[in-house]
Protein backbone atom coordinates (compact mmCIF):
# COMPACT_ATOMS: atom_id res chain seq x y z
CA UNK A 1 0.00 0.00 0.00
CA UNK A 2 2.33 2.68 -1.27
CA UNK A 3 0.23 5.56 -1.81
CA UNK A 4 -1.08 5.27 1.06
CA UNK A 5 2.04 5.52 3.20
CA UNK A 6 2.68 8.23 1.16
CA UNK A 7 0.24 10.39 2.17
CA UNK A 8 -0.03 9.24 5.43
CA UNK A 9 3.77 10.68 5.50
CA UNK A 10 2.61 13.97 3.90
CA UNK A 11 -0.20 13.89 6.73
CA UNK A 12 1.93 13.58 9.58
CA UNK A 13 4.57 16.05 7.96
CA UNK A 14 2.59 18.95 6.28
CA UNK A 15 4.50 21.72 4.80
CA UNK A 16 3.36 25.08 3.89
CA UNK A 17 4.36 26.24 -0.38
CA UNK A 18 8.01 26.76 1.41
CA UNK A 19 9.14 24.10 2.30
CA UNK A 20 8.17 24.83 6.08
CA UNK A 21 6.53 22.46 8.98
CA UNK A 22 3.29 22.97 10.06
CA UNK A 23 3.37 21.08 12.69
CA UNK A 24 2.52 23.72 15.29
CA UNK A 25 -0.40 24.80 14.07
CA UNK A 26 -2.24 20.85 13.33
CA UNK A 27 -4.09 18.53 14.46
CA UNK A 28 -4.35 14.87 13.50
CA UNK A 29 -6.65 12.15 14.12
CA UNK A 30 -5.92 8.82 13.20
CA UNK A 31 -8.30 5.84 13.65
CA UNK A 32 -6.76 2.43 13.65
CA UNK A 33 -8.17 -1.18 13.59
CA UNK A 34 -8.28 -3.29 16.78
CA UNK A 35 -5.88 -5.70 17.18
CA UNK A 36 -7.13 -9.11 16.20
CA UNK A 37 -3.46 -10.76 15.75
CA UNK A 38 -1.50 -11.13 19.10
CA UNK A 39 1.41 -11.55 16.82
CA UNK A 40 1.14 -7.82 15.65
CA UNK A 41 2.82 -4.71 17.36
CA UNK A 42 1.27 -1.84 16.15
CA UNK A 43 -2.89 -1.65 15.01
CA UNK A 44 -3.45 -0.93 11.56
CA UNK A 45 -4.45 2.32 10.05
CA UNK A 46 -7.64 2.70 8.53
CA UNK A 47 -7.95 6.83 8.38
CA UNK A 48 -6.76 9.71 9.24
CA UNK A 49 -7.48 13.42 8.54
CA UNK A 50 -5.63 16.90 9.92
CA UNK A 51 -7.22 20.25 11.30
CA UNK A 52 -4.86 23.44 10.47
CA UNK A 53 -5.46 25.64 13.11
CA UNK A 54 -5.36 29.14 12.07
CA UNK A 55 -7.28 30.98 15.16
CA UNK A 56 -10.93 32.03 15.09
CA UNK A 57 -10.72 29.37 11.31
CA UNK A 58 -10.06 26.02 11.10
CA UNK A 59 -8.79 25.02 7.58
CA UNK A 60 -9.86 21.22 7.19
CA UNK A 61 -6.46 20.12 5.33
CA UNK A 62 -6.88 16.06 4.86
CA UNK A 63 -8.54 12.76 4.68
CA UNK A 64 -7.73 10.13 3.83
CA UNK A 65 -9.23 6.39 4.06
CA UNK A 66 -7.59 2.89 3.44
CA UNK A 67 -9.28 1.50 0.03
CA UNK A 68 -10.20 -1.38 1.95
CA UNK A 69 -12.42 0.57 4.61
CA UNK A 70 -13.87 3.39 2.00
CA UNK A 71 -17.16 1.73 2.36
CA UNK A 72 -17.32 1.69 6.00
CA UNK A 73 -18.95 4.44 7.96
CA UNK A 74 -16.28 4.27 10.58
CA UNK A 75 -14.20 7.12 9.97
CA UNK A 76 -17.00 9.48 8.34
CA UNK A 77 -18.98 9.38 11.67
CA UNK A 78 -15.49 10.45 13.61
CA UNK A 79 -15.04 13.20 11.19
CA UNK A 80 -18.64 14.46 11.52
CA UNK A 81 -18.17 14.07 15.28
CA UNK A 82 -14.63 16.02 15.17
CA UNK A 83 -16.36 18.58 12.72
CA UNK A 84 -19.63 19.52 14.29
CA UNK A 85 -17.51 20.38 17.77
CA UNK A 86 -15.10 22.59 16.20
CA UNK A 87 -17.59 24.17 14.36
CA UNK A 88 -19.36 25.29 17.38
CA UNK A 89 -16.28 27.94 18.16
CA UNK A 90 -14.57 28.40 15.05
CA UNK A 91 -15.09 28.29 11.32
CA UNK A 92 -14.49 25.68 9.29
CA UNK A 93 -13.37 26.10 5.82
CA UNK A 94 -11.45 23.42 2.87
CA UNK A 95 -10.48 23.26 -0.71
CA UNK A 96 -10.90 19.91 -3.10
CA UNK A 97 -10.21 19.95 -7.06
CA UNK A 98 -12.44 19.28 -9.09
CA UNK A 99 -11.97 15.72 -10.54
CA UNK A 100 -11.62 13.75 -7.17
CA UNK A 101 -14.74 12.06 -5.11
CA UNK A 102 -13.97 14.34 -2.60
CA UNK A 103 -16.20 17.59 -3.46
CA UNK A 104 -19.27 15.54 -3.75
CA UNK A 105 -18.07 13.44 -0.06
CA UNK A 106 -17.90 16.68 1.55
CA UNK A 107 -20.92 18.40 0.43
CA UNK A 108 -23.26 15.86 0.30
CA UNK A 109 -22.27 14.08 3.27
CA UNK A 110 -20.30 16.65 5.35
CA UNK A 111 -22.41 19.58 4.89
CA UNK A 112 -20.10 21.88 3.30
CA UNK A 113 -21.19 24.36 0.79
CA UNK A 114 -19.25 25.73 -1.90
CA UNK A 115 -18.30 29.65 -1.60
CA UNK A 116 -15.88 30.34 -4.47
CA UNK A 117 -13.04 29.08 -6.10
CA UNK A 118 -9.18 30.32 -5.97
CA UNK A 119 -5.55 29.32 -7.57
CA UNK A 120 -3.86 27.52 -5.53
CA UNK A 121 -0.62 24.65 -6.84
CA UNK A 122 -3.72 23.25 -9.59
CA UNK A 123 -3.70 23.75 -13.18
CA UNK A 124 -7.15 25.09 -12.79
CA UNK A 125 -8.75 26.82 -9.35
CA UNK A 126 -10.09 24.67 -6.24
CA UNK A 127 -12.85 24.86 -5.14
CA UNK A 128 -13.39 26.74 -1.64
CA UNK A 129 -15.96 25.45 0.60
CA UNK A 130 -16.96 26.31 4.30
CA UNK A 131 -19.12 23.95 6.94
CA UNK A 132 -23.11 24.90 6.95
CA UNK A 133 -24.36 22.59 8.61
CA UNK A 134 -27.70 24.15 9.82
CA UNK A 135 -28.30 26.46 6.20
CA UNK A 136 -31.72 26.73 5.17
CA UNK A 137 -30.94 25.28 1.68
CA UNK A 138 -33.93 23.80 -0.19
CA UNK A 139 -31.87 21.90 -2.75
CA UNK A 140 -30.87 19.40 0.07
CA UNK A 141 -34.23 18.40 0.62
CA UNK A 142 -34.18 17.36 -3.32
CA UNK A 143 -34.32 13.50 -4.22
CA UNK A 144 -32.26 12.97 -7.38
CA UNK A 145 -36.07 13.19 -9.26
CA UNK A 146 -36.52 16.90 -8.15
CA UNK A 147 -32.80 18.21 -9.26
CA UNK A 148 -33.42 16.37 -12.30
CA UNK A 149 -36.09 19.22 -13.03
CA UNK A 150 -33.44 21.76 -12.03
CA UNK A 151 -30.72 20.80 -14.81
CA UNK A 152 -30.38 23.77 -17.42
CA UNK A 153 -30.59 22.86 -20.95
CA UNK A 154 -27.06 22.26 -22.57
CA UNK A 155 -25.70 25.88 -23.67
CA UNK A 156 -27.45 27.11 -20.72
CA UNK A 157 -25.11 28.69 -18.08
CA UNK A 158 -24.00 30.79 -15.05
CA UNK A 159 -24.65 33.80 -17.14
CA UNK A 160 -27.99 32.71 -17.72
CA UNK A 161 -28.92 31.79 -14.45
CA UNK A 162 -27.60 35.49 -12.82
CA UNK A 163 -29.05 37.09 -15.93
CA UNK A 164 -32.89 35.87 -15.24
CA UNK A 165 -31.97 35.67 -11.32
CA UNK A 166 -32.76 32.40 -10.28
CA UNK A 167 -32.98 31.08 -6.62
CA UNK A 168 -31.51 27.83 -8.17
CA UNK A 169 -30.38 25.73 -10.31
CA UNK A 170 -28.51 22.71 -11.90
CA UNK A 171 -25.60 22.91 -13.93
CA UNK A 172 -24.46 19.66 -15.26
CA UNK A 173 -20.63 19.42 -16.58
CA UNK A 174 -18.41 15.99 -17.23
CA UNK A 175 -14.94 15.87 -15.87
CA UNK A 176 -12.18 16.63 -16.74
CA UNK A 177 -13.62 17.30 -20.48
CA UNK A 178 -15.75 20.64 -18.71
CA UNK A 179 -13.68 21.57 -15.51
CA UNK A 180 -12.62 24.36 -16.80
CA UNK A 181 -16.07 25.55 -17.50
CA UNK A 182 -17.22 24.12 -14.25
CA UNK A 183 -15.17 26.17 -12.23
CA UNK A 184 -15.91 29.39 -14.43
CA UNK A 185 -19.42 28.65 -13.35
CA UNK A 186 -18.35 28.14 -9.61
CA UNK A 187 -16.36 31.66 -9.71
CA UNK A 188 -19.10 33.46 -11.23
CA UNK A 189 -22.47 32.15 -9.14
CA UNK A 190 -19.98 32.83 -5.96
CA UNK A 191 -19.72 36.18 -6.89
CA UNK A 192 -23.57 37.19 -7.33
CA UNK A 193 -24.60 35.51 -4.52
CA UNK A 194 -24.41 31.92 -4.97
CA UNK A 195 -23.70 28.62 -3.35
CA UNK A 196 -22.92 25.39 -4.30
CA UNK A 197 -24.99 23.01 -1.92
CA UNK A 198 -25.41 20.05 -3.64
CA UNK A 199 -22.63 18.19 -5.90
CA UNK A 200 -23.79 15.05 -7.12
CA UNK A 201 -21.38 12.29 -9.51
CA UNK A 202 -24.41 10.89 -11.71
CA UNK A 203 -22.55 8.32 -14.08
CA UNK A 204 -19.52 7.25 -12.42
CA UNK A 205 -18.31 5.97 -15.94
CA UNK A 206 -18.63 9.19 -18.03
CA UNK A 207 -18.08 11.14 -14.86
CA UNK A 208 -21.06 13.24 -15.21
CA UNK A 209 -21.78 15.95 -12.61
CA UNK A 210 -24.47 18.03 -11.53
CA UNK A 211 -23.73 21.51 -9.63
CA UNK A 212 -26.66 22.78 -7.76
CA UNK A 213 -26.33 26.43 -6.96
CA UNK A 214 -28.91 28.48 -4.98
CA UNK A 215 -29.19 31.74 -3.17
CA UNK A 216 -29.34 30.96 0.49
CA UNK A 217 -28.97 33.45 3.42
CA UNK A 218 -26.62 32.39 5.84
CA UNK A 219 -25.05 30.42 3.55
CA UNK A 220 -22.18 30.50 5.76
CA UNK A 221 -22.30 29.55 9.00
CA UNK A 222 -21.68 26.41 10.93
CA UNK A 223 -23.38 27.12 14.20
């Protein structure tokens, strides 16, 4: 299991775009397996994920689950645990790219929403996201049915949408072929208003994705 001992490495030794240790200002959490073998020394590691600390915000800065445990709902009910208490003092923001699993884990199971996007060591922006975990956000309370109604025609986009000003919408791209455009979208809905609350992988072979954007007040906050 290579790559993940590699980022388990990069997890317990974060750097900053210098070269520098973070240590002082993280947190880590690592969940293990009991152990079942007398024979073994150390429990295995199924997860882990850091906190960076940066005073009245809390930057969540990893996760990362064993392939063999990705299906378990071990180590997402720590992190929601771990989240929701932090949250209650401080705010709690992230960043994902856009052609990973982990936008959709965090805002459809994390209850994240998605405030912007910004440059950071990707080709193309991240998105930025921020823990809302009591918004008043009526595309959550969507089946898969309802958003279906909510997908724009094709050649339909974030223009359109802040052009006719819609309380919400679905935008549907397919990664990485439309990333680009996706996070045009995500930059421009952000900045009239915007929020990305649901982010849904719909064919896990084409990689189609829908974006559902909404104006939301509040949109923000975590307590």
């Amino acid at each position: 299991e290579p790559e993940f001992i590699t980022r388990f490495h990069n997890f317990l030794y974060p750097q900053d775009a210098a070269g520098q240790a973070l240590l002082a200002k993280n947190e880590f959490t690592i969940i293990t397996q009991s152990l079942t073998d007398k024979k073994s020394a150390q429990p295995k590691i199924i997860a882990f994920y850091r906190l960076e600390d940066h005073g009245t915000e809390v930057r969540f800065a990893a996760n990362n689950v064993d392939e063999k445990w990705q299906s378990s709902s071990i180590g997402r009910a720590a992190l929601k645990t771990t989240l929701t208490e932090v949250a209650q003092t401080k705010k709690i923001t992230a960043t994902f790219p856009p052609d990973t699993e982990v936008g959709p884990f965090y805002i459809e199971q994390l209850g994240f929403v998605g405030t912007g996007a910004k440059q950071e060591m990707d080709k193309y922006p991240r998105f930025s996201m921020e823990l809302s975990t009591n918004v008043q956000s009526e595309l959550r309370k969507k089946s898969l049915v309802d958003l279906a109604d909510l997908v724009l025609p094709t050649g339909t986009g974030a223009t359109d949408i802040v052009a006719e000003n819609l309380p919400k919408a679905v935008l549907q791209f397919t990664l990485p072929a439309e990333v680009k455009a996706a996070h045009e979208a995500m930059e421009t809905l952000c900045k009239y208003g915007y929020h990305l609350t649901r982010y849904l992988q719909i064919d896990a072979k084409t990689n189609k994705r829908w974006y559902g954007f909404e104006k939301i007040n509040s949109a923000t906050s975590s307590t």
